[in-house]
Structure formats: C-alpha cells, structure tokens
N, C-alpha and C. Protein backbone atom coordinates (compact mmCIF):
# COMPACT_ATOMS: atom_id res chain seq x y z
N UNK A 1 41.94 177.40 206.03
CA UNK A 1 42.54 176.42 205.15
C UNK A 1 41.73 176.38 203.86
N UNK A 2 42.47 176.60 202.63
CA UNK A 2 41.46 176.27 201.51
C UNK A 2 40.74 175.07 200.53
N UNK A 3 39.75 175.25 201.00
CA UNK A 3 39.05 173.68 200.64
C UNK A 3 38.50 173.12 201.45
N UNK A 4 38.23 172.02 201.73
CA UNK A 4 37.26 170.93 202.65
C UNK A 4 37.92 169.36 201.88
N UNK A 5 38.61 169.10 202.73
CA UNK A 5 38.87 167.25 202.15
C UNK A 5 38.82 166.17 202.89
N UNK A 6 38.79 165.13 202.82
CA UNK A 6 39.13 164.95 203.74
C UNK A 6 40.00 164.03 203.98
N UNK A 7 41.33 164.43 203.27
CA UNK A 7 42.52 164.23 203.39
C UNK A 7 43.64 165.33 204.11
N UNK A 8 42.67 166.23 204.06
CA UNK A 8 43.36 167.36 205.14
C UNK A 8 42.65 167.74 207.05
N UNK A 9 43.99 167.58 207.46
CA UNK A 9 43.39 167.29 208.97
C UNK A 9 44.41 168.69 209.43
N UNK A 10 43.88 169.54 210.75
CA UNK A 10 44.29 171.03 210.97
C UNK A 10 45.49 170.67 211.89
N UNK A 11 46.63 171.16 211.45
CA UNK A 11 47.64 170.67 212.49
C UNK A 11 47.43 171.31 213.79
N UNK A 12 46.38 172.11 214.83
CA UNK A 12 46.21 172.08 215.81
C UNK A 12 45.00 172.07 216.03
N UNK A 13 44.64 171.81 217.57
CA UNK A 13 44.92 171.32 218.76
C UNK A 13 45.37 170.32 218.35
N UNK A 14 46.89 169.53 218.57
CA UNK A 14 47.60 168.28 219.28
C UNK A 14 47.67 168.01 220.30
N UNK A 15 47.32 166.78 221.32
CA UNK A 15 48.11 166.31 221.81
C UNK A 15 49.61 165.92 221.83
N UNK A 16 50.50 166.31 222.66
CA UNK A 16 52.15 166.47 222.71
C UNK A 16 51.96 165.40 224.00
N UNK A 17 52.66 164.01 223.26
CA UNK A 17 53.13 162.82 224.18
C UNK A 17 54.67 162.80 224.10
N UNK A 18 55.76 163.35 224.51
CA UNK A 18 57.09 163.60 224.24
C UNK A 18 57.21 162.03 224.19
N UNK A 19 58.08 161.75 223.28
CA UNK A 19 58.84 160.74 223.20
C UNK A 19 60.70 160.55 223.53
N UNK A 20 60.42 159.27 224.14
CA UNK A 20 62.30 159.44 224.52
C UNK A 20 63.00 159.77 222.90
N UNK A 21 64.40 160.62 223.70
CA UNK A 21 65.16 160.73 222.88
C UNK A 21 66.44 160.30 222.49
N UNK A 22 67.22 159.11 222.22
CA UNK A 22 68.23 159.20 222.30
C UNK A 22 69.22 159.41 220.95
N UNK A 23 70.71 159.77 221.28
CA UNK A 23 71.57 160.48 220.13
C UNK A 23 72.61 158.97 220.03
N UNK A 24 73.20 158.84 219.31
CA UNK A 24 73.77 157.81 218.95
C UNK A 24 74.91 158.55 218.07
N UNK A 25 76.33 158.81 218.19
CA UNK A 25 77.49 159.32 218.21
C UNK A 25 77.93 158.03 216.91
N UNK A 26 78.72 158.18 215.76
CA UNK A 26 79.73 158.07 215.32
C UNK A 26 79.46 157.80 213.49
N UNK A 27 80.24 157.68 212.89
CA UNK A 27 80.64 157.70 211.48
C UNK A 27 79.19 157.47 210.83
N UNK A 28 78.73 156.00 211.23
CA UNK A 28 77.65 155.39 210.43
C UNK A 28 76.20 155.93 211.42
N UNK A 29 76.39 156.27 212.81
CA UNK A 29 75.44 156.89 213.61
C UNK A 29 75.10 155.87 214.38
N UNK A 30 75.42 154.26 214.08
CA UNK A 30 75.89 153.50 215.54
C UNK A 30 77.28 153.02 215.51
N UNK A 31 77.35 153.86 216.73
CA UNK A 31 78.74 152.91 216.92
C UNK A 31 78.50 151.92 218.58
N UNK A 32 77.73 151.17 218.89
CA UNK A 32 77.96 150.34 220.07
C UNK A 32 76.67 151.01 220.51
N UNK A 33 76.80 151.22 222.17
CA UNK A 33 75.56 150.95 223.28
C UNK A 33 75.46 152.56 223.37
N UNK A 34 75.09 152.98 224.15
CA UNK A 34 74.53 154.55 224.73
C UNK A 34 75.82 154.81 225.75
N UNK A 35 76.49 155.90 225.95
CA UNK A 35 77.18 155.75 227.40
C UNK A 35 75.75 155.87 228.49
N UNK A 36 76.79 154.65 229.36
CA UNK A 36 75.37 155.22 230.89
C UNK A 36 75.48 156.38 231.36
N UNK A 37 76.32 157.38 230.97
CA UNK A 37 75.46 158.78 231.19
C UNK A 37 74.33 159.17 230.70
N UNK A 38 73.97 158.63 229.33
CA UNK A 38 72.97 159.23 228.82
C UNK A 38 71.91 159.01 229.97
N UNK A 39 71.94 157.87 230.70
CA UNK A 39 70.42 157.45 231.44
C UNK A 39 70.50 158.98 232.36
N UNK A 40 71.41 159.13 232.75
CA UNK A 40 70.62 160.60 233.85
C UNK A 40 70.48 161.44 232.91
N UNK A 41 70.43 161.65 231.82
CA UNK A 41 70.34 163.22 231.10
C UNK A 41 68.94 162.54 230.04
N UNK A 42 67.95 163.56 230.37
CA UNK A 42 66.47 162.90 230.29
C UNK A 42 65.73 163.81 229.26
N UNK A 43 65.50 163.73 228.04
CA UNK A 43 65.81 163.75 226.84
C UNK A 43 64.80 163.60 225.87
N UNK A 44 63.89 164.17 225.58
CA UNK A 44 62.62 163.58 225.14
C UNK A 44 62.44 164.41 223.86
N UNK A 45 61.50 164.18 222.53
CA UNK A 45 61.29 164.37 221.45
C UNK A 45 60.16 164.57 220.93
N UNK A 46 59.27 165.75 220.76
CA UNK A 46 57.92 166.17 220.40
C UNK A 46 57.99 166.62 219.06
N UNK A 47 57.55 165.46 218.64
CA UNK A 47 57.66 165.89 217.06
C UNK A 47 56.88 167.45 216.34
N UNK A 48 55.68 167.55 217.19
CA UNK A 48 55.42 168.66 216.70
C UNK A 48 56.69 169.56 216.84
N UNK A 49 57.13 169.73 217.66
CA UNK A 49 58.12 170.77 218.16
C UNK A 49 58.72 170.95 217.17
N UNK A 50 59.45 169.38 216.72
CA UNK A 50 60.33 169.41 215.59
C UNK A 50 60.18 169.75 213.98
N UNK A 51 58.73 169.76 214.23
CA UNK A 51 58.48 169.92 212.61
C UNK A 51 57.47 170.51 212.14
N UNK A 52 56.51 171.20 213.28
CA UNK A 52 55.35 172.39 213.13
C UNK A 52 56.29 173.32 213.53
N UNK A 53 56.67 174.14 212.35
CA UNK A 53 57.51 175.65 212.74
C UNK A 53 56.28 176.82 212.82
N UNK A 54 55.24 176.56 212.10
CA UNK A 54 54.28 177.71 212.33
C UNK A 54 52.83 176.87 212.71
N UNK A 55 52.80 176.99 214.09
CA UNK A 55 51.24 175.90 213.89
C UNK A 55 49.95 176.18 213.62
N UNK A 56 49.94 177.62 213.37
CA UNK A 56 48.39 178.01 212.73
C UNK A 56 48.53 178.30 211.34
N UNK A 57 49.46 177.46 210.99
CA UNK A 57 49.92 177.70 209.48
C UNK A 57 50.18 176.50 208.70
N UNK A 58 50.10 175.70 209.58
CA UNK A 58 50.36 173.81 208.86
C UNK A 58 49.44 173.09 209.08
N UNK A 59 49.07 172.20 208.39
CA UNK A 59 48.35 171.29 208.13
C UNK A 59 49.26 169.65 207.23
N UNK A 60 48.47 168.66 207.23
CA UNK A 60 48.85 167.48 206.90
C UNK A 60 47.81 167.38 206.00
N UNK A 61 48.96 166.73 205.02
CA UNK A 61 48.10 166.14 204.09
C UNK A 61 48.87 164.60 203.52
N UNK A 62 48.06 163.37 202.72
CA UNK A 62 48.28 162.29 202.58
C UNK A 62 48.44 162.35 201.21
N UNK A 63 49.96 161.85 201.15
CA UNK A 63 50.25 161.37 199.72
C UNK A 63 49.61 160.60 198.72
N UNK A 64 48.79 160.74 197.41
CA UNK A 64 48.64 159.60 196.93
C UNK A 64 48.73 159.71 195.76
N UNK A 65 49.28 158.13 194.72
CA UNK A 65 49.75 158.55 193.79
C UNK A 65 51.43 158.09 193.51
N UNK A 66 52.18 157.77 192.68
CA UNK A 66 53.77 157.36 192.04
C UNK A 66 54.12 158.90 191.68
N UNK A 67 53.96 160.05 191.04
CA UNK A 67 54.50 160.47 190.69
C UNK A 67 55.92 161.08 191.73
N UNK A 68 55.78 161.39 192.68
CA UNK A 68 56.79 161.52 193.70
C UNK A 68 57.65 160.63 194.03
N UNK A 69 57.54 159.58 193.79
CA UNK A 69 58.94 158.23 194.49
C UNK A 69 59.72 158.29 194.22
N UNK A 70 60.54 159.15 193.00
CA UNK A 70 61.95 158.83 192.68
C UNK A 70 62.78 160.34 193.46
N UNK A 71 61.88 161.13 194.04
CA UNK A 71 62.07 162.49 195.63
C UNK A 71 62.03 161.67 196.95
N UNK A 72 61.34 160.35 197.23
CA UNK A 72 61.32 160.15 198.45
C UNK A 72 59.25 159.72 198.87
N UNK A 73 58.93 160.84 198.27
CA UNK A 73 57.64 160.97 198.53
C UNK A 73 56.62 159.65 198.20
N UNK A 74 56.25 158.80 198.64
CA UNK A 74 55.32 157.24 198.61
C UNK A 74 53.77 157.61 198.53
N UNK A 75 53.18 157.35 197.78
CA UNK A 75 51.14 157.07 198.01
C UNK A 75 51.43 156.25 199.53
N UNK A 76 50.26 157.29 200.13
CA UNK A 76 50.60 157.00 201.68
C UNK A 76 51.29 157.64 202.77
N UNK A 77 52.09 158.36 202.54
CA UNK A 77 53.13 159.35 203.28
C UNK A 77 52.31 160.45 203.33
N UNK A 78 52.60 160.56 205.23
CA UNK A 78 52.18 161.86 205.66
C UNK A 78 52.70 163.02 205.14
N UNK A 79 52.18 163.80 204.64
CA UNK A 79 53.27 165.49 204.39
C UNK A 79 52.56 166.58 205.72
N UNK A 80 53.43 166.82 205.92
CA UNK A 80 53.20 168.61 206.93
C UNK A 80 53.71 169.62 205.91
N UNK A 81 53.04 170.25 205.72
CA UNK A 81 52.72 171.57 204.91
C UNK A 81 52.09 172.53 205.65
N UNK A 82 53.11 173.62 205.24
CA UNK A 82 53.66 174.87 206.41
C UNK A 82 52.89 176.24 204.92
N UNK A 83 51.72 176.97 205.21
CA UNK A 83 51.97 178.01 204.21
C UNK A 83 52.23 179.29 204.68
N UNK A 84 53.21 179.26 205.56
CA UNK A 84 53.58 180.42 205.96
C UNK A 84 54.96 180.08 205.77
N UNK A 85 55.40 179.58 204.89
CA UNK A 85 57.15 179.33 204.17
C UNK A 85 56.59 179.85 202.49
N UNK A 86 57.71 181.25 202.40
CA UNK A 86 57.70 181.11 200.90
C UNK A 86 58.24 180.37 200.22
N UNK A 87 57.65 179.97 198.61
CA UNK A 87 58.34 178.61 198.36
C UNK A 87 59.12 179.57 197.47
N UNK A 88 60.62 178.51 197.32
CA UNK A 88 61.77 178.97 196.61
C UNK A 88 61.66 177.43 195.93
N UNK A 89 62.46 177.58 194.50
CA UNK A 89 63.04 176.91 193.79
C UNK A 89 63.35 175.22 194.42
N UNK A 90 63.23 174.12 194.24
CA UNK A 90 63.51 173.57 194.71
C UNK A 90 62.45 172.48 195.98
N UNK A 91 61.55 173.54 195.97
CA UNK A 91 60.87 173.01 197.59
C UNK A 91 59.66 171.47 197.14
N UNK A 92 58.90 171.36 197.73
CA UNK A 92 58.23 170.77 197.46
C UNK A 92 56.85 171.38 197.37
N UNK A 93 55.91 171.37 196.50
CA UNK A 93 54.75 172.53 196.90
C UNK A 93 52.96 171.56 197.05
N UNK A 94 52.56 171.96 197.63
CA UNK A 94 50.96 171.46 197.30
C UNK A 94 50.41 172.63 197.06
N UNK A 95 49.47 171.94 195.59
CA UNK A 95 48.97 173.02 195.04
C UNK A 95 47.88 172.57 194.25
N UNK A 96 46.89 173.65 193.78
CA UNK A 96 45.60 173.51 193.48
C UNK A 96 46.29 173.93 191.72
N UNK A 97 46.24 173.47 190.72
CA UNK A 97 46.45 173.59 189.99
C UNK A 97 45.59 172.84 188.88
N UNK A 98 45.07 173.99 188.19
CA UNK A 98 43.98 173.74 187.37
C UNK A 98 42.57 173.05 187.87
N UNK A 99 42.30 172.83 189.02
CA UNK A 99 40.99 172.63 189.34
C UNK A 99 41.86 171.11 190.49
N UNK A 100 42.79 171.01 190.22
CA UNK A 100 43.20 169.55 190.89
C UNK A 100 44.03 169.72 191.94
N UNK A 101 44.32 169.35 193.16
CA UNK A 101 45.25 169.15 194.06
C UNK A 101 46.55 168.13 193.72
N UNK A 102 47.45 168.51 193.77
CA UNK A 102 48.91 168.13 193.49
C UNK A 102 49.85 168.01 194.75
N UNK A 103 50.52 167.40 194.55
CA UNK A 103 51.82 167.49 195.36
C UNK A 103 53.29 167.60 194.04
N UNK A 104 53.65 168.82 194.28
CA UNK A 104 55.18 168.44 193.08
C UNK A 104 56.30 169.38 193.53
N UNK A 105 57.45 169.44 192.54
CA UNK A 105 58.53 170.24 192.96
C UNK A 105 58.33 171.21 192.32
N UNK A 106 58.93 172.36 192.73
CA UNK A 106 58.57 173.68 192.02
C UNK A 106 60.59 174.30 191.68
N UNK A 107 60.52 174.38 189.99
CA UNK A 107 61.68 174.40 189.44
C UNK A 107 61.06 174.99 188.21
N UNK A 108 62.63 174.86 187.80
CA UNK A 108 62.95 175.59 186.03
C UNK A 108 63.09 174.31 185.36
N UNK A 109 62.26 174.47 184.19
CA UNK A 109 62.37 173.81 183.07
C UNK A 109 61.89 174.47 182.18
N UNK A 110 63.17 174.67 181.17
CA UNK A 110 63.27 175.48 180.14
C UNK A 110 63.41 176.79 180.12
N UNK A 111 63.68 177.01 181.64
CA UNK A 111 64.15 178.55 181.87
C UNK A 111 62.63 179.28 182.53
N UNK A 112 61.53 178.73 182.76
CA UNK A 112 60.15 178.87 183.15
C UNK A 112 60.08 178.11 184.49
N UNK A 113 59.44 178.24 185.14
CA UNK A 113 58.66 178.45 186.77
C UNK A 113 57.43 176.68 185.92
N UNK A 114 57.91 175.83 186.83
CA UNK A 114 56.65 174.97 186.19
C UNK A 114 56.73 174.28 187.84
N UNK A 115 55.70 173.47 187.75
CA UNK A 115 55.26 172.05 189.08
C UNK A 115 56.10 170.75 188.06
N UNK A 116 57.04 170.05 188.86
CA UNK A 116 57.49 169.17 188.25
C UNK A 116 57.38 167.76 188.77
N UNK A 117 57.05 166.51 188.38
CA UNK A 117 56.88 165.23 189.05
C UNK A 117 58.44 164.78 188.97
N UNK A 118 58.92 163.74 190.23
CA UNK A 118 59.72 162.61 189.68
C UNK A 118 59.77 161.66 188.70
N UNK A 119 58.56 161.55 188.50
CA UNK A 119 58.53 160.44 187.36
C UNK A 119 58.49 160.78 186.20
N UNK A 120 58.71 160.22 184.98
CA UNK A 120 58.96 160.36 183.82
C UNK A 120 57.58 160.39 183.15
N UNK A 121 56.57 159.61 183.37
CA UNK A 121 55.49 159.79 182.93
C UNK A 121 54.48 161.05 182.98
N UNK A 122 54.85 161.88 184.15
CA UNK A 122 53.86 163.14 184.22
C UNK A 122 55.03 164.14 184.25
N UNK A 123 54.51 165.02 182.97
CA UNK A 123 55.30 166.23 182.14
C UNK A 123 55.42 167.22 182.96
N UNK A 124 56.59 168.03 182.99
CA UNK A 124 55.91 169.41 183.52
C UNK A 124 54.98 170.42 183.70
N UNK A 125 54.56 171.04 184.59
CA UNK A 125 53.44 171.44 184.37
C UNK A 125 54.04 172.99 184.57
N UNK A 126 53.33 173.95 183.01
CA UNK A 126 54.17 175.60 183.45
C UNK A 126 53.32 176.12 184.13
N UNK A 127 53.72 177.24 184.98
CA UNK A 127 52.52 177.97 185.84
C UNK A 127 52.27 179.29 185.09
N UNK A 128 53.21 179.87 184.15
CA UNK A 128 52.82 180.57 183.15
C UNK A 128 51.71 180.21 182.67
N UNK A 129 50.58 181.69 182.73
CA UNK A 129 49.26 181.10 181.99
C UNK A 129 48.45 179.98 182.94
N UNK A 130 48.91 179.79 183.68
CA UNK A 130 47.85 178.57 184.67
C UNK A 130 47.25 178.89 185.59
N UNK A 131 46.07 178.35 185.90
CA UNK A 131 45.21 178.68 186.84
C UNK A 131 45.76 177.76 188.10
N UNK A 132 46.74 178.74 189.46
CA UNK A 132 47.49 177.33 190.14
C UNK A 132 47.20 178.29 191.23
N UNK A 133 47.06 177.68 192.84
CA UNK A 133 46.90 178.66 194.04
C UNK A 133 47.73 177.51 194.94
N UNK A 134 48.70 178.22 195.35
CA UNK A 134 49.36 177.57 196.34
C UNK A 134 48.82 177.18 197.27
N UNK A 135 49.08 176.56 198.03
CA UNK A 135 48.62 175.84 199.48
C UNK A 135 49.38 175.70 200.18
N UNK A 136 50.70 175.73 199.87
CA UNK A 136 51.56 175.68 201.04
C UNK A 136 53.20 174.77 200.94
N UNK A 137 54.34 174.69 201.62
CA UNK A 137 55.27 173.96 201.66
C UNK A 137 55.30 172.85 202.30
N UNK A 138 56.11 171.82 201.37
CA UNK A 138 56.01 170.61 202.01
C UNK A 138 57.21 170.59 203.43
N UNK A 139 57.15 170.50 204.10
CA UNK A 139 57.81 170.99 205.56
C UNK A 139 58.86 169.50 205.54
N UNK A 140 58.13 168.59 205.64
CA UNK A 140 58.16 167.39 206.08
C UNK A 140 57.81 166.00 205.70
N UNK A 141 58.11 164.98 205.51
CA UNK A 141 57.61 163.94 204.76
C UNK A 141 58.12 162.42 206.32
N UNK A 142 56.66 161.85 206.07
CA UNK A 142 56.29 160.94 207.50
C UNK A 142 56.26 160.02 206.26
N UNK A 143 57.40 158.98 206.32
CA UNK A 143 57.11 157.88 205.69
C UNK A 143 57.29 156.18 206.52
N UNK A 144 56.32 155.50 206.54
CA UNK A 144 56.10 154.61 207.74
C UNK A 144 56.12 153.41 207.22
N UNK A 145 57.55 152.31 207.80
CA UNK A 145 58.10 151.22 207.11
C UNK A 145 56.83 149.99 207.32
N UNK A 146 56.29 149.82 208.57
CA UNK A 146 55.54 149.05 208.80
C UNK A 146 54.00 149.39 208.63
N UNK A 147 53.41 149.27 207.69
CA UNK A 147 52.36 149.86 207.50
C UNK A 147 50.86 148.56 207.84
C-alpha cells in the first residue's frame, strides 16, 4: 500500500460476521411484511463479499473534507478503494496529487483528463503536467446516519 496513514486500514484479515438478509419486493421496495416463506429460506449478507471484489487490492480510507457532498461523499464516510480497477472516466479516484492525498472524480474538463470536486469552490485540477499517482478506485462509499 503506498504510504503510511493513519487513515488507511488493510482491507484484510477481516473478520466475516454474516448478517441477516432480507429482500423486500415492490415499486417503492416496501410494500407490507416479508412472506413467511422468507423465514425458512436463510439468507445472510457479508459485506465484504459484497464489496471487496479484490481483497489484496482494497483498502479503506476516511473521508474528510466538503468538497465531495454534492456526489454523495460526507467528511466521515468510509470509502473502499479497490486498485486493482482501472479507473475510467467518471469513477471516483484517491489520489496523491501534488504531494497531497485527495479523494475526487476523474473527468473532462475542457476536453483534458483533470481530478474534479463537487463543489464549486475547489477548481479542477489537470493531470496534464502534474505530479499525481493513483491509489486506487473508489469501490464503495459507507455513509452512517447515526453517528
């Protein structure tokens, strides 16, 4: 992993505590109770499973910082970052750029490859000419109502 922080923790060895799973069927995603079939069909949910696609290749890292909120992304929110995903257009990237660690989107502006914030206050940043080393894709975003 590149660097030492210690905002970065190695996404393995985990402990895997499966958690129940249940599916909830219709338009808005409740419609009423569970059928009591679901109780015999036994159903459980390991998040790693769900969201470490390469596990000697991801790591977590902690959001901090506004420039991300108007993507979803909160100061405070877990990210899983996978660098064994090439990043395409669009993704979310963490990256060492110019001596600093970032979290941003990676797009065109102005027809150029730049790191871009949600917010209006922090400009694009071009990677033309920049000293920037990837770290990896944002896989995943853990954002936690009750904090």
């Amino acid at each position: 992993m590149p660097g030492q922080s210690s905002h970065f923790t190695p996404a393995l060895p985990l402990t895997s505590q499966p958690l129940p799973y249940l599916t909830f069927l219709g338009r808005a995603g409740f419609s009423g109770f569970p059928s009591p079939a679901q109780d015999y069909e036994p159903r459980t949910l390991d998040l790693n499973v769900r969201l470490v696609k390469n596990p000697t290749e991801t790591f977590y890292v902690t959001a901090t910082g506004d420039s991300m909120e108007g993507w979803g992304i909160y100061d405070g929110d877990l990210l899983i970052v996978d660098r064994g995903v090439k990043p395409r257009l669009g993704h979310f990237l963490v990256a060492m750029f110019e001596g600093e660690v970032l979290i941003k989107r990676y797009a065109l502006h102005q027809g150029f490859p730049h790191l871009c914030s949600a917010h209006p206050d922090y400009p694009p940043l071009p990677l033309e000419g920049s000293d920037c080393q990837l770290w990896g894709v944002v896989r995943a975003v853990v954002h936690e109502y009750l904090r």
